[in-house]
Protein backbone atom coordinates (compact mmCIF):
# COMPACT_ATOMS: atom_id res chain seq x y z
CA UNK A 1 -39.11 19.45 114.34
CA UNK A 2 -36.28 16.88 114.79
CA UNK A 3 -34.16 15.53 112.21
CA UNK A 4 -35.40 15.71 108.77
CA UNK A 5 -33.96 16.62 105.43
CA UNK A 6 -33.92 17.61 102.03
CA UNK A 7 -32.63 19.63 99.34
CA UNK A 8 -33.90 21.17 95.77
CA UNK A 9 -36.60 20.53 94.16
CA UNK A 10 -34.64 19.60 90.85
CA UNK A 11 -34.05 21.61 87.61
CA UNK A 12 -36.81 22.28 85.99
CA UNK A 13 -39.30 21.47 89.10
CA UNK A 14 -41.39 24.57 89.72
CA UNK A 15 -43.49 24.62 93.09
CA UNK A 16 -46.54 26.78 93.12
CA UNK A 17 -46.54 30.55 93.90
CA UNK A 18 -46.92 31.22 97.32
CA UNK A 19 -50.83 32.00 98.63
CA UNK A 20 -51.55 34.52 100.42
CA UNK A 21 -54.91 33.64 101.50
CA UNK A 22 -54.78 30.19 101.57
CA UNK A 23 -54.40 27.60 104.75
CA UNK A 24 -51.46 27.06 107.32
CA UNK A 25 -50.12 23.76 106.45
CA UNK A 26 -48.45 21.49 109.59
CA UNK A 27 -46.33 19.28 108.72
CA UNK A 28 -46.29 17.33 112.17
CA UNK A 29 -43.95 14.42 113.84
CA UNK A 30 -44.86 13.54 117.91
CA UNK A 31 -45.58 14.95 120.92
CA UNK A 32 -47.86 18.12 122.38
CA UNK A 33 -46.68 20.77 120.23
CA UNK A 34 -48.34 20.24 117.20
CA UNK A 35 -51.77 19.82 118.99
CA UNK A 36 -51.21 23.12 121.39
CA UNK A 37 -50.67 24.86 117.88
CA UNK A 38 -53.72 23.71 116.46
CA UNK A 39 -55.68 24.54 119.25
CA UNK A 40 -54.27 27.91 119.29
CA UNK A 41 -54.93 28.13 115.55
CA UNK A 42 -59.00 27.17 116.27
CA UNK A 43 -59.63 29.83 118.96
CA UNK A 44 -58.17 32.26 116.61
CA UNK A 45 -60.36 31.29 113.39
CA UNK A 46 -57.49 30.46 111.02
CA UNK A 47 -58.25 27.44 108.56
CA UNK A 48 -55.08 25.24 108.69
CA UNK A 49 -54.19 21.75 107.27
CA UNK A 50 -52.31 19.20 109.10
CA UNK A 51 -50.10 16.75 107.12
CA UNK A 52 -48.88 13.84 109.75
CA UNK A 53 -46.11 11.75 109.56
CA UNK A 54 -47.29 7.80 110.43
CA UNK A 55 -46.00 6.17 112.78
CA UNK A 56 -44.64 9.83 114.88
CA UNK A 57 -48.21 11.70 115.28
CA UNK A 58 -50.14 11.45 118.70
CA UNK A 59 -53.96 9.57 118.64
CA UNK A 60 -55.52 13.22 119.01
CA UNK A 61 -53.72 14.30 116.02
CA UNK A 62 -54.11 11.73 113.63
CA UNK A 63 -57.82 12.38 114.32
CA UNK A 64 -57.03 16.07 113.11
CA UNK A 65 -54.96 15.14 110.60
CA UNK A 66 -55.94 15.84 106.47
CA UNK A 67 -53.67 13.50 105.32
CA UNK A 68 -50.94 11.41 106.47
CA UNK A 69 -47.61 10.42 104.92
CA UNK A 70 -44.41 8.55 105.43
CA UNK A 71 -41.53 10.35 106.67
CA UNK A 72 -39.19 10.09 103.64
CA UNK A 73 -42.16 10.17 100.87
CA UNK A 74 -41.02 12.78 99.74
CA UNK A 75 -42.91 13.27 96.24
CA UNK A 76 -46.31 13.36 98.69
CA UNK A 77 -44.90 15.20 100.65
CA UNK A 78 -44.78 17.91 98.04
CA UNK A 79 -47.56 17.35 96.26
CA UNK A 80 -49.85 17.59 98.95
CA UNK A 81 -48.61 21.16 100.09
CA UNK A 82 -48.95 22.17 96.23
CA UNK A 83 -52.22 20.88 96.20
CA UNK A 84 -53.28 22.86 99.66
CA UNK A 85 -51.73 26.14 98.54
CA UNK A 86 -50.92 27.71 101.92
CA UNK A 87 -50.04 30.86 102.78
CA UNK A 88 -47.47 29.31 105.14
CA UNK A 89 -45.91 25.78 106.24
CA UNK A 90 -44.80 24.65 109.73
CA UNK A 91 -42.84 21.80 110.70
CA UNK A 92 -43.57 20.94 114.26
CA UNK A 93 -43.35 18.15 116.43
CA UNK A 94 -40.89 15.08 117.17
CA UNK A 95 -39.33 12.40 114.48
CA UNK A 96 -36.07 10.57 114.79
CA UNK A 97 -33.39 11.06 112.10
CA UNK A 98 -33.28 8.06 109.33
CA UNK A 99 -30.23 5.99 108.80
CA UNK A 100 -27.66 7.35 106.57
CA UNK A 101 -29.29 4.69 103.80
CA UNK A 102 -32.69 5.70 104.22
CA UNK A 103 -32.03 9.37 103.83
CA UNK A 104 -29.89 8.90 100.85
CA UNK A 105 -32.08 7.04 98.51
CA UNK A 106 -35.31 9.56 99.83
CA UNK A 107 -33.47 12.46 98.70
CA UNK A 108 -31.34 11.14 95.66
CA UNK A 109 -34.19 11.36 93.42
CA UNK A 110 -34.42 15.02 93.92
CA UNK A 111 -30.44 15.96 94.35
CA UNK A 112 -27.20 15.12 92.94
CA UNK A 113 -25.83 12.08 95.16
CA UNK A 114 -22.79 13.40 96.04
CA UNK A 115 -24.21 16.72 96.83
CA UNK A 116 -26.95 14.60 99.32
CA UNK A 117 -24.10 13.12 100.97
CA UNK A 118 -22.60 15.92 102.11
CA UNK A 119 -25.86 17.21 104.06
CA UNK A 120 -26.79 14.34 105.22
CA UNK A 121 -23.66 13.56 107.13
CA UNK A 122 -23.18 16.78 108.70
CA UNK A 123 -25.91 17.57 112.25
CA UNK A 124 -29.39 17.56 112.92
CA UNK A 125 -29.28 21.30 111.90
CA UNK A 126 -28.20 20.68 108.78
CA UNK A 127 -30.19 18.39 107.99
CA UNK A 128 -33.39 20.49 109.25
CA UNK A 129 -31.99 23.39 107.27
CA UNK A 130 -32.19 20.87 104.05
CA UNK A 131 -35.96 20.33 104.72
CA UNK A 132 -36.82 24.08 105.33
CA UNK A 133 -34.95 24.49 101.92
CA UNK A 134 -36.59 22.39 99.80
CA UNK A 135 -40.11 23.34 100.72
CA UNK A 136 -39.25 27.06 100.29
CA UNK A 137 -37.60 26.14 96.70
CA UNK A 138 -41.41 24.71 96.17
CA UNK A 139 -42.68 28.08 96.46
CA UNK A 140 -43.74 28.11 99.87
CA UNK A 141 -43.10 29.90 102.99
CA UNK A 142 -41.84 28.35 106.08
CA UNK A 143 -42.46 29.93 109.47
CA UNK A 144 -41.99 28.26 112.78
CA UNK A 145 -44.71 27.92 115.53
CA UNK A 146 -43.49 30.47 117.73
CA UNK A 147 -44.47 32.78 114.77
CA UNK A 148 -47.84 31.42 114.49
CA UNK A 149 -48.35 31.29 118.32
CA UNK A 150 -46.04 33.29 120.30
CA UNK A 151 -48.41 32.87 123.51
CA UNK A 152 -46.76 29.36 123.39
CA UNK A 153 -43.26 30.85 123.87
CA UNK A 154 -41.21 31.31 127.33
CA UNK A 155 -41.54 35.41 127.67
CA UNK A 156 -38.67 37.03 129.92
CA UNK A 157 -40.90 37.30 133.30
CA UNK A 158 -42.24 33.81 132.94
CA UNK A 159 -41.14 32.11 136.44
CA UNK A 160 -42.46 29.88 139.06
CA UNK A 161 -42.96 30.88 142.87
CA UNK A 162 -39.32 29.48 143.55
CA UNK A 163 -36.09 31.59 143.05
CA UNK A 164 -32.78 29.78 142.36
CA UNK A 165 -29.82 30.27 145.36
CA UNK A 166 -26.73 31.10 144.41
CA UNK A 167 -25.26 27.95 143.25
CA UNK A 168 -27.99 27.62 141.02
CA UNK A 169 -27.12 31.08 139.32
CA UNK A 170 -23.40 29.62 139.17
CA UNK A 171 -24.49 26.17 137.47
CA UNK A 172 -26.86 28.50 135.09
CA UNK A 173 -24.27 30.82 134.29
CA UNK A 174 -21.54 27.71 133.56
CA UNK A 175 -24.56 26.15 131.17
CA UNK A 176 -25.50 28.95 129.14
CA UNK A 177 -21.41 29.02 128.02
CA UNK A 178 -21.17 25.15 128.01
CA UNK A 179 -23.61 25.13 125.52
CA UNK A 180 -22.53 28.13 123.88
CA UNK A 181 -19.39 26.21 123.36
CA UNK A 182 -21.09 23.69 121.96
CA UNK A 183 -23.04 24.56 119.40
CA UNK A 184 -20.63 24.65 116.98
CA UNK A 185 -20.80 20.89 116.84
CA UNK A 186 -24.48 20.52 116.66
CA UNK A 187 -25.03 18.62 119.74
CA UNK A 188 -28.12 18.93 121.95
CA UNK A 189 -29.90 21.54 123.77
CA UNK A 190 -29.21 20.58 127.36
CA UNK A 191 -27.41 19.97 129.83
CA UNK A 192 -27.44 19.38 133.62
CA UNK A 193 -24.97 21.39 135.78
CA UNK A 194 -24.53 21.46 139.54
CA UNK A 195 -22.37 24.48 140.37
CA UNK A 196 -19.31 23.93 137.86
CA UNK A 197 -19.49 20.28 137.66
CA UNK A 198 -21.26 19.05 133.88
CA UNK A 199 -23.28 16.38 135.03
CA UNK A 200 -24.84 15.04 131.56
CA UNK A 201 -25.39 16.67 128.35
CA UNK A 202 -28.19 16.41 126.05
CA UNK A 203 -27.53 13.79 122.46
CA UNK A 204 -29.75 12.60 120.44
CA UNK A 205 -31.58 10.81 123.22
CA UNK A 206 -33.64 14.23 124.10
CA UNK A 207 -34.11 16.27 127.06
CA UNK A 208 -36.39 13.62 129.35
CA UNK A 209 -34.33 10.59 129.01
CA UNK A 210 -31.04 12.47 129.54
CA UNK A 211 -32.67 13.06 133.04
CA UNK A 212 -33.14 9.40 133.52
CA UNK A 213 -29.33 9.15 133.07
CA UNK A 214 -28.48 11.48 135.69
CA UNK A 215 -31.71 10.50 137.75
CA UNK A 216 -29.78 6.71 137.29
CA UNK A 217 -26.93 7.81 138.31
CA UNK A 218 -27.99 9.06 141.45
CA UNK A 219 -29.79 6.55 142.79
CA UNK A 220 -28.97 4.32 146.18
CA UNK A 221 -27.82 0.79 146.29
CA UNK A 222 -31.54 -0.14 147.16
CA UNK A 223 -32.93 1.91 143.32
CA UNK A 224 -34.62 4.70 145.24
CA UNK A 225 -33.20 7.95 144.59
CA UNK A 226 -31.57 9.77 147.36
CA UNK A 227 -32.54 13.07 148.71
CA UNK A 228 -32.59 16.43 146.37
CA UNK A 229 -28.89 17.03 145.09
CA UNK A 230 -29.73 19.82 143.33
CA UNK A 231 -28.03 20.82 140.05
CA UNK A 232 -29.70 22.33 137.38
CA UNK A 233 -31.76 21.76 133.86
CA UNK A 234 -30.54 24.19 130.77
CA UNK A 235 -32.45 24.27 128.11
CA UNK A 236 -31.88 26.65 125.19
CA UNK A 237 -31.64 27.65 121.77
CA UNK A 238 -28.08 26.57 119.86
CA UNK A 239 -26.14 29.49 118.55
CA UNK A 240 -26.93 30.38 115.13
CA UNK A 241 -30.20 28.06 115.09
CA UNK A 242 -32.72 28.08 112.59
CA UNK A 243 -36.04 28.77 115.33
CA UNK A 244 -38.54 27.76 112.40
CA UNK A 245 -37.66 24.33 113.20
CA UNK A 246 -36.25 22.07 116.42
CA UNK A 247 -37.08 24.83 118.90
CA UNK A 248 -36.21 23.69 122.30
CA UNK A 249 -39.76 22.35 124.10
CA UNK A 250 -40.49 21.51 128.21
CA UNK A 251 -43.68 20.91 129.27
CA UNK A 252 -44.99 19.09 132.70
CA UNK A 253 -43.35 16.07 131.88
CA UNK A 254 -40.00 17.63 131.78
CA UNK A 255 -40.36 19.05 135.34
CA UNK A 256 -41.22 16.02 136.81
CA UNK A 257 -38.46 14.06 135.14
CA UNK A 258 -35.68 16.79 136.62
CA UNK A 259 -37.64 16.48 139.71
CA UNK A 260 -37.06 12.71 139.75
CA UNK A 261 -33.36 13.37 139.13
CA UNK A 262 -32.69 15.40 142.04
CA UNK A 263 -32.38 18.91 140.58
CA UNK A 264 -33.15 21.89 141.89
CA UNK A 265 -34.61 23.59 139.22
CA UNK A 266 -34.65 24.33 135.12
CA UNK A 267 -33.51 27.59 133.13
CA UNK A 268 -34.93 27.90 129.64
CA UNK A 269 -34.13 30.40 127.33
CA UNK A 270 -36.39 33.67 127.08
CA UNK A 271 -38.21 33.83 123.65
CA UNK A 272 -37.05 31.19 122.21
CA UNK A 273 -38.17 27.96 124.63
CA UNK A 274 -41.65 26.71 123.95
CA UNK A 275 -43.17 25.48 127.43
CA UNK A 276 -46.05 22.98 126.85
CA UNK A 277 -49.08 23.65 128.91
CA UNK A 278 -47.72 26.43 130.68
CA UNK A 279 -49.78 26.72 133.89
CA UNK A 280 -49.81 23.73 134.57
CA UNK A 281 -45.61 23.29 133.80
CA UNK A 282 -45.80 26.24 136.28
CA UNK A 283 -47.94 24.20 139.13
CA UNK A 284 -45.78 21.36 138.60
CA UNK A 285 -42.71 23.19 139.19
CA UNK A 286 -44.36 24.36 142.45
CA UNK A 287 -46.04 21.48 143.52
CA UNK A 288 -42.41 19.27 143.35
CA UNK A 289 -40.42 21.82 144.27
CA UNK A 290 -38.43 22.99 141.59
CA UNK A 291 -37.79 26.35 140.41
CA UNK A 292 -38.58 27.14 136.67
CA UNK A 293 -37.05 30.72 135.28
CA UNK A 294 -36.33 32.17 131.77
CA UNK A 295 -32.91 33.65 130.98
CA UNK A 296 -31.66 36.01 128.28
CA UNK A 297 -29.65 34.02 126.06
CA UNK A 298 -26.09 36.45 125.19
CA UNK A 299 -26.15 35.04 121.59
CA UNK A 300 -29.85 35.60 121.12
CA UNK A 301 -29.34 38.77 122.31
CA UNK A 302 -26.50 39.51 119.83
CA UNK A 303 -28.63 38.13 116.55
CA UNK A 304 -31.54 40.83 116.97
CA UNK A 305 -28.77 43.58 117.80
């Protein structure tokens, strides 16, 4: 999930005792992943709850949905996951972050101003790690999708019938440290590389409207794009990220916006990249051209050493 936040639950403010047999609560924002989980969660007989955030959740989920709630209500927040008693809570999907106002008077109520401040102001993680935080302080368990449904997750030999050339390796190899680099600062998960030159890199604007930048970019005088350029999608996990929450997503859509910007392919990171729809991700990759691979990520690696 993207951008949220929150803190304690306040002195004094005891959340219920976590269930072991009770639902899986979703707490979801927009797009596909919150509806892939709950199908997965049907064909495997698990009773769930979805709690969905107006104004962020698809049609098809709002039809799903228990109950929904504003994004910074927090106090229902709360007291609807007390009130389910689950044996675990997921926060999955899309929002965008609040303004610096918004947040602050949501989360004063439950935190000591200045000490809201501070989180707020600091990155998306932060601010994801604040939500995660004060739902486990509750009493309840947080666990990400990828937990819940790993089928949903990029494994190591997942790969489409094209193989990237050797410049492709190159601008793969110069992504996975750009973005090493830059995780420190909390920026996006992307970026676009052809060979060594950094072509665009992912902000708050997401993955498929950073490839309308580039895809601008590279258009002709007349608006019609030129032919393939190449270059290359990265998407992966930041150093040090929480995976319970904002795990990096692609999906058909993403292929066929990198496919509209002239690239030659995407790299994703192995175990910890959901991909939406997978076959049909995989088809689209094939059918427009575009090679789709999964790549160790060093750092990954590292953390489960």
């Amino acid at each position: 999930m993207q951008p949220e936040h929150a803190i304690n639950s306040g002195a004094g403010s005891q959340g219920p005792a976590h269930a072991s047999s009770g639902p899986i609560a979703i707490v979801a924002g927009s797009g596909r992943l919150p509806i892939q989980l709950i199908e997965h969660l049907e064909r495997t007989g698990q009773d769930y709850r979805v709690l969905a955030f107006r104004g962020f959740a698809e049609p098809e989920l709002r039809r799903k949905a228990h109950a929904h709630v504003d994004l910074l209500d927090l106090k229902t927040i709360m007291s609807t996951l007390d009130g389910w008693k689950p044996r675990a809570v997921s926060l999955v999907g899309a929002v965008r972050r609040p303004g610096f106002t918004a947040l602050l008077g949501a989360y004063s109520a439950l935190r000591n101003m200045q000490e809201v401040k501070e989180v707020i102001t600091r990155g998306d993680d932060q601010v994801l790690r604040g939500a995660v935080m004060l739902i486990e302080e509750r009493g309840h368990r947080v666990v990400g999708a990828h937990e819940l449904a790993p089928d949903l997750v990029a494994s190591r030999d997942l790969h489409g019938s094209l193989e990237p050339n050797e410049d492709d390796r190159q601008a793969i190899t110069v992504g996975l440290d750009l973005l090493a680099s830059l995780s420190a600062f909390d920026i996006g998960q992307g970026a676009v590389i052809a060979r060594n030159h950094v072509l665009a890199i992912e902000g708050p604007e997401g993955t498929d409207r950073m490839l309308v930048r580039v895809a601008g970019f590279r258009q002709s005088w007349f608006g019609l794009r030129r032919r393939k350029e190449g270059g290359v999608l990265i998407k992966a996990a930041k150093q040090g990220q929480d995976l319970r929450v904002d795990m990096p997503t692609i999906g058909p859509r993403t292929i066929a916006e990198a496919a509209k910007a002239g690239l030659s392919g995407i790299a994703i990171g192995a175990g910890s990249t959901f991909v939406l729809e997978q076959e049909e991700t995989l088809r689209t990759a094939d059918r427009l051209g575009l090679f789709l691979a999964a790549v160790d990520l060093p750092w990954m690696e590292k953390a489960r050493g």
